[in-house]
PDB file of N, CA and C in Angstrom:
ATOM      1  N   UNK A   1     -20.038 165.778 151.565  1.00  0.00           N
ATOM      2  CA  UNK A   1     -21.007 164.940 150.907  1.00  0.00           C
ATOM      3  C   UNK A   1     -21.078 163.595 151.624  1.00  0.00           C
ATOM      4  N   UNK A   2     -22.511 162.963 151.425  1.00  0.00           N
ATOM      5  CA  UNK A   2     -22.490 161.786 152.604  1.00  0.00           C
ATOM      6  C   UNK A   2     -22.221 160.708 151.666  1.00  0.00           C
ATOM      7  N   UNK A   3     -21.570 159.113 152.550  1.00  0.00           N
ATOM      8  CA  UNK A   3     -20.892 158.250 151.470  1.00  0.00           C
ATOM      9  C   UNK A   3     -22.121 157.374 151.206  1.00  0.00           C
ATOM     10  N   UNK A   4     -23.532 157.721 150.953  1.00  0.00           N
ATOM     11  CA  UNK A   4     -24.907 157.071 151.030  1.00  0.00           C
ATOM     12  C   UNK A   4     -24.697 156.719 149.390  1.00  0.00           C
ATOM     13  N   UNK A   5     -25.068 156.347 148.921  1.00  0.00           N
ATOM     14  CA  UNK A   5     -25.194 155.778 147.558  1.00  0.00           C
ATOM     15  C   UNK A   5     -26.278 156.590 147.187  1.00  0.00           C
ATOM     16  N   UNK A   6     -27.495 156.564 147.784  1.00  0.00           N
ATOM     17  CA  UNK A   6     -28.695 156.610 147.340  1.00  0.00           C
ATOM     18  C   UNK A   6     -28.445 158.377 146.879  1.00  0.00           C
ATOM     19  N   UNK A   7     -27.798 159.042 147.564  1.00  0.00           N
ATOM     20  CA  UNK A   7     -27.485 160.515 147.554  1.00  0.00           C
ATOM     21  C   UNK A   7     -26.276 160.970 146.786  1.00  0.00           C
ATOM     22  N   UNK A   8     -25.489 159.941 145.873  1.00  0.00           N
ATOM     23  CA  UNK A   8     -24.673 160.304 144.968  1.00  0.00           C
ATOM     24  C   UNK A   8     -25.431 160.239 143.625  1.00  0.00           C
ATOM     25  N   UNK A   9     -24.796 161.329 142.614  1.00  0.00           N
ATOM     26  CA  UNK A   9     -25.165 161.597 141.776  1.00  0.00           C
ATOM     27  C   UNK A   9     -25.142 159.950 140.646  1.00  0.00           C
ATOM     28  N   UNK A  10     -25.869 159.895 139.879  1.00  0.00           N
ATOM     29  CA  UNK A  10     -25.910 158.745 138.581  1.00  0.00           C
ATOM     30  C   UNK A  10     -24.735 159.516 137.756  1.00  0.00           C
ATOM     31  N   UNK A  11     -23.635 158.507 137.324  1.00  0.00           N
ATOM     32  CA  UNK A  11     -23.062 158.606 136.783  1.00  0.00           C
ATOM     33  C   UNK A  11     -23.101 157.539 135.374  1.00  0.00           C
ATOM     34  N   UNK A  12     -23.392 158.410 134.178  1.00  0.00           N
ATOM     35  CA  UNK A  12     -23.678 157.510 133.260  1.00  0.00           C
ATOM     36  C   UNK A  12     -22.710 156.907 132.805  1.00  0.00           C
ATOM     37  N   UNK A  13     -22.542 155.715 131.856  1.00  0.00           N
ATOM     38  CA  UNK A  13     -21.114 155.298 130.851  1.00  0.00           C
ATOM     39  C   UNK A  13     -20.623 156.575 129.847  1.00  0.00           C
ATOM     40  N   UNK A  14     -19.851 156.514 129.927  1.00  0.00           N
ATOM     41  CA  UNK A  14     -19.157 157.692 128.647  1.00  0.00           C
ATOM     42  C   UNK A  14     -19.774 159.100 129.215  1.00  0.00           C
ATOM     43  N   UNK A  15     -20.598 159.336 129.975  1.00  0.00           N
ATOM     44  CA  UNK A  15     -20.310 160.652 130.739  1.00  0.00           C
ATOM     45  C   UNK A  15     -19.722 161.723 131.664  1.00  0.00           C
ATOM     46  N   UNK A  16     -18.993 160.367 132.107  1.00  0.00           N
ATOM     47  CA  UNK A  16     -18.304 160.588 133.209  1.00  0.00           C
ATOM     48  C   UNK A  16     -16.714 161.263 132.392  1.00  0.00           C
ATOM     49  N   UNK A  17     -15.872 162.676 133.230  1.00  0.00           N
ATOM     50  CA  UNK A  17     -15.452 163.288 132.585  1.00  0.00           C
ATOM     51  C   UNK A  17     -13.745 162.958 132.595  1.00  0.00           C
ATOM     52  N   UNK A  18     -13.914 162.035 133.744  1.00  0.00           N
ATOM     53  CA  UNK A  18     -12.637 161.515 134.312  1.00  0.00           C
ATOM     54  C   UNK A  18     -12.542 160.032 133.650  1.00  0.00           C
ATOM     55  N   UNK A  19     -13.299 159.823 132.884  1.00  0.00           N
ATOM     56  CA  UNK A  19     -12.883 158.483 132.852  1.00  0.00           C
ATOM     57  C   UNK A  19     -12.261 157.986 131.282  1.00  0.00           C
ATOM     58  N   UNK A  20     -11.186 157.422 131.298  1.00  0.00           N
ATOM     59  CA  UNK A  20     -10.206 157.026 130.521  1.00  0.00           C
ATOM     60  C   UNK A  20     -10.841 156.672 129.397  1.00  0.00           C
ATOM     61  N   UNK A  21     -10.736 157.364 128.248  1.00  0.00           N
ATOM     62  CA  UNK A  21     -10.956 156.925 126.894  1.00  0.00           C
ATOM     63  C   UNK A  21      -9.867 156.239 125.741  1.00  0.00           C
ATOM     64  N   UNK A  22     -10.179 155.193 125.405  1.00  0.00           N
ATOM     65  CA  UNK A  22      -9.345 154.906 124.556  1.00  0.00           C
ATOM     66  C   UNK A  22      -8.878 155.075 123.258  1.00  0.00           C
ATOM     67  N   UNK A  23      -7.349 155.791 123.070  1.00  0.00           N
ATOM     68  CA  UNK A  23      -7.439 156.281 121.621  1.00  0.00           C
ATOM     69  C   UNK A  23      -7.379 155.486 120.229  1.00  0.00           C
ATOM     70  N   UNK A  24      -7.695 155.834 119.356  1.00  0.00           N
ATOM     71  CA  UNK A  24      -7.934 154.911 117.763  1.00  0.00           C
ATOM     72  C   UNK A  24      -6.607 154.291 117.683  1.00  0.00           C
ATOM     73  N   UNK A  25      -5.408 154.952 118.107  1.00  0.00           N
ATOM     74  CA  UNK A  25      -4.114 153.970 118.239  1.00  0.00           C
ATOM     75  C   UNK A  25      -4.388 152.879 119.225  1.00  0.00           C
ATOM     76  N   UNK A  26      -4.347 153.152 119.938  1.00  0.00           N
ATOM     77  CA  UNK A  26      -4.841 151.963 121.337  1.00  0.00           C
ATOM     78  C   UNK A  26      -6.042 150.967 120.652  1.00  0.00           C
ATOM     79  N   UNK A  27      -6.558 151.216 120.051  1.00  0.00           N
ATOM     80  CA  UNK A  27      -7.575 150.300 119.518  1.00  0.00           C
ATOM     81  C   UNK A  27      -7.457 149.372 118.473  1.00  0.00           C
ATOM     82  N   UNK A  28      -6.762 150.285 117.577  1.00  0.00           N
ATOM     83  CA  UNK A  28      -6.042 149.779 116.752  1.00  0.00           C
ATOM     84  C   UNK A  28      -4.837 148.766 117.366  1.00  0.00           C
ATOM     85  N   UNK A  29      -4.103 149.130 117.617  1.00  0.00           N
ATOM     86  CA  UNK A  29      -3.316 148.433 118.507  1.00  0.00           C
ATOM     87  C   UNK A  29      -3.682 147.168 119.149  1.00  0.00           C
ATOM     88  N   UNK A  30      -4.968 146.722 119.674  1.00  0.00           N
ATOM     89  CA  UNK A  30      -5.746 146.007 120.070  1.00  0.00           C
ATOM     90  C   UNK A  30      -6.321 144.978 118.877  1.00  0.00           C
ATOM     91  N   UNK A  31      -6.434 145.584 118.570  1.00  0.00           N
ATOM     92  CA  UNK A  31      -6.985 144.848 117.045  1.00  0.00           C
ATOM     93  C   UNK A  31      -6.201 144.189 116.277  1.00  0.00           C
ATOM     94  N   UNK A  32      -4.784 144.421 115.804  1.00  0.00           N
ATOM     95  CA  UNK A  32      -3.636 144.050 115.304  1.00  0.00           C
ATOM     96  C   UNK A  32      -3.213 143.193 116.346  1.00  0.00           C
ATOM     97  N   UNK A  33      -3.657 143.088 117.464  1.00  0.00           N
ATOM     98  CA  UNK A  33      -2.678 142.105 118.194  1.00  0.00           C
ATOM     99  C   UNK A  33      -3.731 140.749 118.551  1.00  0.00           C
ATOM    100  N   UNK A  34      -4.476 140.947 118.428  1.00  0.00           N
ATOM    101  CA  UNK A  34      -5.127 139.624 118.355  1.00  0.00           C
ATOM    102  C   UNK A  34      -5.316 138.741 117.059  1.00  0.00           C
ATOM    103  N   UNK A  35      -5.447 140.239 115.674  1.00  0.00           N
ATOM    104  CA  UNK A  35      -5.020 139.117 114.281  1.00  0.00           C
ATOM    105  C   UNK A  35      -3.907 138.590 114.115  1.00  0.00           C
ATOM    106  N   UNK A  36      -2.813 138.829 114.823  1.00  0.00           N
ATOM    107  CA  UNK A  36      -1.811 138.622 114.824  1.00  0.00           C
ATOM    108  C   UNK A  36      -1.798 137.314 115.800  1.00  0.00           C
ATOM    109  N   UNK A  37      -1.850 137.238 116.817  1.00  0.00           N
ATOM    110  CA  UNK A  37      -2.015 136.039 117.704  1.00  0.00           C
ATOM    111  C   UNK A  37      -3.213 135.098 116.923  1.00  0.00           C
ATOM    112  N   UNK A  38      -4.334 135.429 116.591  1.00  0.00           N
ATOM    113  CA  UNK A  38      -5.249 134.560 115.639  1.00  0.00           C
ATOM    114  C   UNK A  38      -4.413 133.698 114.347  1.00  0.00           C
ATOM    115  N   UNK A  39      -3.980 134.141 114.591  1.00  0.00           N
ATOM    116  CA  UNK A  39      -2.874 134.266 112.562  1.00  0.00           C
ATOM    117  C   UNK A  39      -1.842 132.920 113.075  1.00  0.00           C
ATOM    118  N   UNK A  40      -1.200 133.420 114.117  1.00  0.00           N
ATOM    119  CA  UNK A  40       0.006 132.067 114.903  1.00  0.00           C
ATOM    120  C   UNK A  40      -0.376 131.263 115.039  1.00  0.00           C
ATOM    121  N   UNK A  41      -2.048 131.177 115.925  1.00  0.00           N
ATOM    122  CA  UNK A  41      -2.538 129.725 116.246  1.00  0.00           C
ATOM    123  C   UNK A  41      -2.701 129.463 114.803  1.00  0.00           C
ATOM    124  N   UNK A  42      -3.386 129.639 113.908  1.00  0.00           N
ATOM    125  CA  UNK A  42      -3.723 128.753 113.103  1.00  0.00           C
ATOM    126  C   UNK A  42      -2.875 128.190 112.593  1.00  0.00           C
ATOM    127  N   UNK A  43      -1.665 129.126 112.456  1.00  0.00           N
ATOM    128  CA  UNK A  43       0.004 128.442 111.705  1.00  0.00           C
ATOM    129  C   UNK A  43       0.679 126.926 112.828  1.00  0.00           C
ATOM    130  N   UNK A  44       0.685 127.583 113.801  1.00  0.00           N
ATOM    131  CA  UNK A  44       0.590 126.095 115.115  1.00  0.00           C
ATOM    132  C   UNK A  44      -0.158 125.401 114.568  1.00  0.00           C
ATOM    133  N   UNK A  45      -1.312 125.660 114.635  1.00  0.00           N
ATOM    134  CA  UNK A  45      -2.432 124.106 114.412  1.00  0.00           C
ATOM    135  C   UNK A  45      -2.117 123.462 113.315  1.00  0.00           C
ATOM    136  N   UNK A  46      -1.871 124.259 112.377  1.00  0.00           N
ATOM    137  CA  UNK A  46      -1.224 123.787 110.605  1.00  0.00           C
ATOM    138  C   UNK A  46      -0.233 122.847 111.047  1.00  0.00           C
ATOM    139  N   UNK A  47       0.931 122.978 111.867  1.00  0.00           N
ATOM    140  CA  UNK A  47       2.130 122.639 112.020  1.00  0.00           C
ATOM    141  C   UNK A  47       2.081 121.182 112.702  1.00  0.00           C
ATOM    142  N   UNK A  48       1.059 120.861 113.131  1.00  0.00           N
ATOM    143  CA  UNK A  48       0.572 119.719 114.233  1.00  0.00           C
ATOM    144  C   UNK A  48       0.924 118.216 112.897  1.00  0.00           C
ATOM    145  N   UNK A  49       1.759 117.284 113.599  1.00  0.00           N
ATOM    146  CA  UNK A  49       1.664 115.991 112.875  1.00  0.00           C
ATOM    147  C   UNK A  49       0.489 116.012 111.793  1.00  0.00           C
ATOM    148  N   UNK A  50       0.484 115.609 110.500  1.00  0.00           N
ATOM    149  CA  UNK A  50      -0.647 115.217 110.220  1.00  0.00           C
ATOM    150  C   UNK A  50      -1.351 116.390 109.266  1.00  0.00           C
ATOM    151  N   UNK A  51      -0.848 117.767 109.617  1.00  0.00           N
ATOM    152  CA  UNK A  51      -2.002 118.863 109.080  1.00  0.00           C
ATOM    153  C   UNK A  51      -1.434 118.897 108.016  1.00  0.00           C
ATOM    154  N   UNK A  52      -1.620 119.570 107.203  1.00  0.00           N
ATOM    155  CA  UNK A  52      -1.702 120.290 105.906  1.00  0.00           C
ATOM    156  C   UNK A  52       0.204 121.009 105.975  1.00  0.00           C
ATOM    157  N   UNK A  53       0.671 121.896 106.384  1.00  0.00           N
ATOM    158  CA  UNK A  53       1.620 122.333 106.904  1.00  0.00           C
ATOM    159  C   UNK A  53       2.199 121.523 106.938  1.00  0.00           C
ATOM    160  N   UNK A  54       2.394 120.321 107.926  1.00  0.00           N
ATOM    161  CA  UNK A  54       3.476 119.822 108.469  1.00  0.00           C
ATOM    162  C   UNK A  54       3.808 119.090 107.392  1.00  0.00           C
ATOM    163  N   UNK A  55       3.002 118.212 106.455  1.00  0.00           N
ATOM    164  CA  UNK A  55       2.559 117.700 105.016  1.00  0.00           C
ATOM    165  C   UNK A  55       3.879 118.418 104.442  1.00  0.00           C
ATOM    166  N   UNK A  56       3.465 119.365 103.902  1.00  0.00           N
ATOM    167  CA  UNK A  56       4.146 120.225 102.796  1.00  0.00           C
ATOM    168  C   UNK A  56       5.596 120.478 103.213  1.00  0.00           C
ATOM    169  N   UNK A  57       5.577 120.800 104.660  1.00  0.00           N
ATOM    170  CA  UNK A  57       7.293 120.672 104.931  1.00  0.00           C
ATOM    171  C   UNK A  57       8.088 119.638 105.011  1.00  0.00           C
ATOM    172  N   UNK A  58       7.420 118.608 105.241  1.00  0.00           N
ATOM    173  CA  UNK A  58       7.700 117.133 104.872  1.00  0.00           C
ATOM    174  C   UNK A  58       8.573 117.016 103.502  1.00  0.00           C
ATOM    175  N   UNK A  59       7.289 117.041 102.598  1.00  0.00           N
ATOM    176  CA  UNK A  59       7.300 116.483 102.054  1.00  0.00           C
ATOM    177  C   UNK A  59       8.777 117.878 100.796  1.00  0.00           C
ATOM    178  N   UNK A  60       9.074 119.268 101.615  1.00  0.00           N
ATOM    179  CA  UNK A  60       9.820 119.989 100.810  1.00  0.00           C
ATOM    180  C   UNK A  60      11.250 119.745 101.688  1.00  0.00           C
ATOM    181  N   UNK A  61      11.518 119.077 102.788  1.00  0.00           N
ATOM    182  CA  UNK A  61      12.800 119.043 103.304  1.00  0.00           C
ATOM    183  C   UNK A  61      12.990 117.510 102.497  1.00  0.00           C
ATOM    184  N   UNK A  62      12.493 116.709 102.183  1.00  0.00           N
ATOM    185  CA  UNK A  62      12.724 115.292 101.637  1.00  0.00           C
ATOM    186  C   UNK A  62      13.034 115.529 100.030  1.00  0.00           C
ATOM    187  N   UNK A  63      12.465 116.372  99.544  1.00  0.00           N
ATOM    188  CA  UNK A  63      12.197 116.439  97.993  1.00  0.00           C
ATOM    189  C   UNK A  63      13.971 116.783  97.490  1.00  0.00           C
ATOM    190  N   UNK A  64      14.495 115.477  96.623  1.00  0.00           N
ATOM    191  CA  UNK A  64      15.481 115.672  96.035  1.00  0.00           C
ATOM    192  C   UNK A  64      15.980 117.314  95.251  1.00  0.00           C
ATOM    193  N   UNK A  65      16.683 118.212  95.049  1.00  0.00           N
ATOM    194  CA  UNK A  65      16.945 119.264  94.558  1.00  0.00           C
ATOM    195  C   UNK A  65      16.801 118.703  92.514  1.00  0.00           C
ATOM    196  N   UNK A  66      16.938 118.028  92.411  1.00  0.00           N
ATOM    197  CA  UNK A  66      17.524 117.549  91.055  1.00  0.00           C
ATOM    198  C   UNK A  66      15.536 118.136  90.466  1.00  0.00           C
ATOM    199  N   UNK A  67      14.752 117.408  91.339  1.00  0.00           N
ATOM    200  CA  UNK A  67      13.699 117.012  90.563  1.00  0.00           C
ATOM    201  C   UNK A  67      12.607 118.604  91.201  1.00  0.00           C
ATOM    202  N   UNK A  68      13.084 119.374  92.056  1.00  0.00           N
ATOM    203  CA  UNK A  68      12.455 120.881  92.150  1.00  0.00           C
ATOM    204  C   UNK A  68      13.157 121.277  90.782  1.00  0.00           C
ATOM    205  N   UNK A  69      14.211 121.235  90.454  1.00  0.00           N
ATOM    206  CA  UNK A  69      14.918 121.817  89.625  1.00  0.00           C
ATOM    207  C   UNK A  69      13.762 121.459  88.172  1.00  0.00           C
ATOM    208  N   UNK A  70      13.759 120.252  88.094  1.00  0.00           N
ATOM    209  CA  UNK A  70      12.962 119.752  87.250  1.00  0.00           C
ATOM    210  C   UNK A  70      11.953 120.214  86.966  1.00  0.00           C
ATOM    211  N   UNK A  71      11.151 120.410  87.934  1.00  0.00           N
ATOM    212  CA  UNK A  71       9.682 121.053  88.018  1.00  0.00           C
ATOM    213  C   UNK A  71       9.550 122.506  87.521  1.00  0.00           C
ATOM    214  N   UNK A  72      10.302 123.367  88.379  1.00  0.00           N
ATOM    215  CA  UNK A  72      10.778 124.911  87.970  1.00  0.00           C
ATOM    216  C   UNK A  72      10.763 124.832  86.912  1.00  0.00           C
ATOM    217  N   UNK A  73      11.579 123.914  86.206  1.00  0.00           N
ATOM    218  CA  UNK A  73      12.371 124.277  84.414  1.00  0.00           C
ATOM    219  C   UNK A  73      10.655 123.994  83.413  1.00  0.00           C
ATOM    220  N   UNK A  74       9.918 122.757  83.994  1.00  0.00           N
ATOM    221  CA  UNK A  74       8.497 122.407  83.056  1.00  0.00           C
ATOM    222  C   UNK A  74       7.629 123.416  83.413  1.00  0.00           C
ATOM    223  N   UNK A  75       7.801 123.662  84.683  1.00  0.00           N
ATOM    224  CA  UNK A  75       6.754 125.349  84.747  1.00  0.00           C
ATOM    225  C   UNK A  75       6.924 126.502  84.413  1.00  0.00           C
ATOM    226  N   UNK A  76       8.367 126.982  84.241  1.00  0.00           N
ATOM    227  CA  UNK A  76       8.711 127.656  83.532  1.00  0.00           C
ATOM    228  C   UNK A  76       8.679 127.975  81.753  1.00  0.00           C
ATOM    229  N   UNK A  77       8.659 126.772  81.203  1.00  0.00           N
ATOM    230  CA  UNK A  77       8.125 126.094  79.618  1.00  0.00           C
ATOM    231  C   UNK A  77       6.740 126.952  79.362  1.00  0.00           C
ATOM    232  N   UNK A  78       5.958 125.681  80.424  1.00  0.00           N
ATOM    233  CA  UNK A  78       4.427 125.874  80.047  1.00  0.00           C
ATOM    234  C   UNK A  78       4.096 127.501  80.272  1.00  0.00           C
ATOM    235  N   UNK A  79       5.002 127.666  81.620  1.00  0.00           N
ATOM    236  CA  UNK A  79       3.931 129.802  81.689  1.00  0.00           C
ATOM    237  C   UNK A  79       4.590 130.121  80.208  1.00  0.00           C
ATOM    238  N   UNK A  80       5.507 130.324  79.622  1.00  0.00           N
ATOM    239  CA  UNK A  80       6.427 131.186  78.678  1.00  0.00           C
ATOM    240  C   UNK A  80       5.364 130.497  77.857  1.00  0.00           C
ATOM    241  N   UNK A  81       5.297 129.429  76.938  1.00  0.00           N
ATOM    242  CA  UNK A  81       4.387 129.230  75.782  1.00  0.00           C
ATOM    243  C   UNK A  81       2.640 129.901  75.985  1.00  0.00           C
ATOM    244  N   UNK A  82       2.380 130.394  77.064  1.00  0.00           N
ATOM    245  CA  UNK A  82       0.732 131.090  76.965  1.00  0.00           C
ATOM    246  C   UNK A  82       0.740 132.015  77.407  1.00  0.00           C
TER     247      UNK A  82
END
């Protein structure tokens, strides 16, 4: 067969019989790993001086034990009475 282009056969997408298909695991697989990497950045960005995140861990490594204790025991009250 000659290496002319013009004289090779059209080979369509997805017709071709040799060519590597990807399975629903593999795709899947694909899919889970970018929500997963999507999922980290946003927890990073949370974590940045300043965000929301970094806020709350702040403000739960500082927080005296006496007065979580405190809180638990009045939230615990109010759910049990309704």
């Amino acid at each position: 067969m000659s290496d002319d282009p013009a004289l090779q056969p059209f080979i369509y997408e997805g017709l071709y019989p040799a060519e590597d298909k990807k399975s629903a695991i593999d795709s899947f697989v694909d899919v889970a790993r970018r929500a997963a990497k999507q999922v980290h950045d946003t927890v990073e960005s949370g974590r940045k001086p300043g965000m929301p995140l970094s806020v709350l861990s702040n403000v739960a490594r500082e927080a005296p034990l006496a007065s979580l204790l405190i809180a638990f025991l009045l939230g615990a009250s109010i759910a049990r009475r309704r």
